[in-house]
Every structure is written in C-alpha cells, then in structure tokens.
N, C-alpha and C. Protein backbone atom coordinates (compact mmCIF):
# COMPACT_ATOMS: atom_id res chain seq x y z
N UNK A 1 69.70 120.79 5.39
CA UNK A 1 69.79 119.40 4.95
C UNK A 1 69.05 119.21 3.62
N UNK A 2 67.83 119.56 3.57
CA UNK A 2 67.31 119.37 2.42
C UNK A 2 67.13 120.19 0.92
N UNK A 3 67.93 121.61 1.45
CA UNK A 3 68.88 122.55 0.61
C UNK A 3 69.43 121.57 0.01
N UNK A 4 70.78 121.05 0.63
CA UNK A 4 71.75 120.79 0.37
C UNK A 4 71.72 119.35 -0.72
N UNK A 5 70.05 118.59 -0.33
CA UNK A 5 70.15 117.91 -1.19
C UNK A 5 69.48 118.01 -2.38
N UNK A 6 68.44 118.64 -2.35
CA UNK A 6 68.14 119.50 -3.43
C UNK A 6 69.03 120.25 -4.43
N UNK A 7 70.38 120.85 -4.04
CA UNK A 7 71.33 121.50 -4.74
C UNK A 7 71.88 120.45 -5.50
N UNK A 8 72.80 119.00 -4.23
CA UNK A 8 73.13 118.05 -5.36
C UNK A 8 72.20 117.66 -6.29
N UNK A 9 71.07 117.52 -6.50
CA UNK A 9 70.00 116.87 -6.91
C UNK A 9 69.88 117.55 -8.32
N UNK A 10 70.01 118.96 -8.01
CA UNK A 10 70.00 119.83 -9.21
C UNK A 10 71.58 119.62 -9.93
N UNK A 11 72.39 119.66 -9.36
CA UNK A 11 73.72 119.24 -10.25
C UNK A 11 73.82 118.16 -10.63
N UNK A 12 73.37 116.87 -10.50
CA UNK A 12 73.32 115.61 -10.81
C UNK A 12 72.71 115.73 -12.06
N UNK A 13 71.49 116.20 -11.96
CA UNK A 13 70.87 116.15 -13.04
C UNK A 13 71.04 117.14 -14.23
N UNK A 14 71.69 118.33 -14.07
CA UNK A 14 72.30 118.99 -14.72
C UNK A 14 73.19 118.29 -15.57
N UNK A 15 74.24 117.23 -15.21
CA UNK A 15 74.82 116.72 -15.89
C UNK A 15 74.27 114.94 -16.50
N UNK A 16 73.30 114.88 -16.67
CA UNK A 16 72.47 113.73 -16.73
C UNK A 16 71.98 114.01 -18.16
N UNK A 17 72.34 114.53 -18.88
CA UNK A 17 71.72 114.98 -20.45
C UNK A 17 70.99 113.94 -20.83
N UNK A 18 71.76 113.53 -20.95
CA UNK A 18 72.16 111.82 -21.95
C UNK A 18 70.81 111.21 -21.65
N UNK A 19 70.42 110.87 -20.46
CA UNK A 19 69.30 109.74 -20.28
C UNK A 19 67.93 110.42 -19.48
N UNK A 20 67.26 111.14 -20.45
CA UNK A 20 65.80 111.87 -20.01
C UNK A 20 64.89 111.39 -19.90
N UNK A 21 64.89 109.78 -20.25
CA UNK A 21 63.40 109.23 -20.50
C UNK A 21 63.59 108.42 -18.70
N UNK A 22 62.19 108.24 -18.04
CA UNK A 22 62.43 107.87 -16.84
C UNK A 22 63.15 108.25 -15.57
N UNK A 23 63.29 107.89 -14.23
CA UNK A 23 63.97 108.21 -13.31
C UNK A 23 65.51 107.92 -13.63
N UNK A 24 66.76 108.52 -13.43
CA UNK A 24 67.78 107.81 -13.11
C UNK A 24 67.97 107.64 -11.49
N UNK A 25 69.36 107.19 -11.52
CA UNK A 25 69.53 106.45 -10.66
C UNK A 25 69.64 107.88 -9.23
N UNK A 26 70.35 108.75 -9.69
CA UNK A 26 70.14 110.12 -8.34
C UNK A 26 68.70 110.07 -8.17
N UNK A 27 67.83 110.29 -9.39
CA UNK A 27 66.31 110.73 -8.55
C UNK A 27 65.58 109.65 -7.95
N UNK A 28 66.04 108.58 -7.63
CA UNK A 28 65.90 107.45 -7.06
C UNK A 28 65.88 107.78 -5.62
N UNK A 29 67.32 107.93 -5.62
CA UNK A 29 68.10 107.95 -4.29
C UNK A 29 67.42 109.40 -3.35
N UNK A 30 67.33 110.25 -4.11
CA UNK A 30 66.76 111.65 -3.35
C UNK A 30 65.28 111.62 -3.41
N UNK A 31 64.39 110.79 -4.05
CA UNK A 31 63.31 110.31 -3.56
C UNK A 31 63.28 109.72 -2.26
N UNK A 32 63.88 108.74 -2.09
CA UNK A 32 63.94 107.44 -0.82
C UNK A 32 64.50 108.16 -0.36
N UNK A 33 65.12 109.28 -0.09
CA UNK A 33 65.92 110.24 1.04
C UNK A 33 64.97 110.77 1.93
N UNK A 34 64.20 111.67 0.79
CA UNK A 34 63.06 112.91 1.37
C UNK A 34 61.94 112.01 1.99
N UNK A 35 61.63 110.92 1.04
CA UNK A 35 60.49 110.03 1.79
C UNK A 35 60.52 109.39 3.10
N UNK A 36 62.42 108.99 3.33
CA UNK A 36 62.48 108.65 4.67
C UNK A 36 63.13 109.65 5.60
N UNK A 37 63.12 110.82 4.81
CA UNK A 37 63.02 112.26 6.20
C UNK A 37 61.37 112.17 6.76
N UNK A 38 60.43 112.52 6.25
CA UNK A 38 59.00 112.52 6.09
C UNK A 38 58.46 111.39 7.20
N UNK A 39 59.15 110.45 6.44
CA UNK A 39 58.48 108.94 6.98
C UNK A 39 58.94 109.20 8.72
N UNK A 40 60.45 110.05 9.12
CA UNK A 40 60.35 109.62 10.33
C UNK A 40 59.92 110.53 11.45
C-alpha cells in the first residue's frame, strides 16, 4: 500500500516541473494519506 503510493507520488512529481516552489496539490494528498494510515 504504501509502495504503491510512494511510486505514484514519485511519478506525480516527476511530471510536476513547472511548479517547485511549495507543496502541490499530490504532496498534499499523500501527506493526509500517510498521516491518516499512522493516525489509525
């Protein structure tokens, strides 16, 4: 599970050139993922 989101996580951002300054919107989402694997 957390392979798998780690892998998208790495391809998302692979193609994310464009906007380096700050979080986008994937490392958002796979933050609040892992935090609410953790959290439960």
């Amino acid at each position: 599970m957390i392979k798998e989101i780690i892998s998208a996580y790495r391809r998302e951002k692979h193609m994310e050139h464009k906007n380096n300054s700050g979080f986008t919107l994937v490392e958002l989402v796979v933050v609040m993922v892992i935090v609410g694997i953790l959290a439960s």
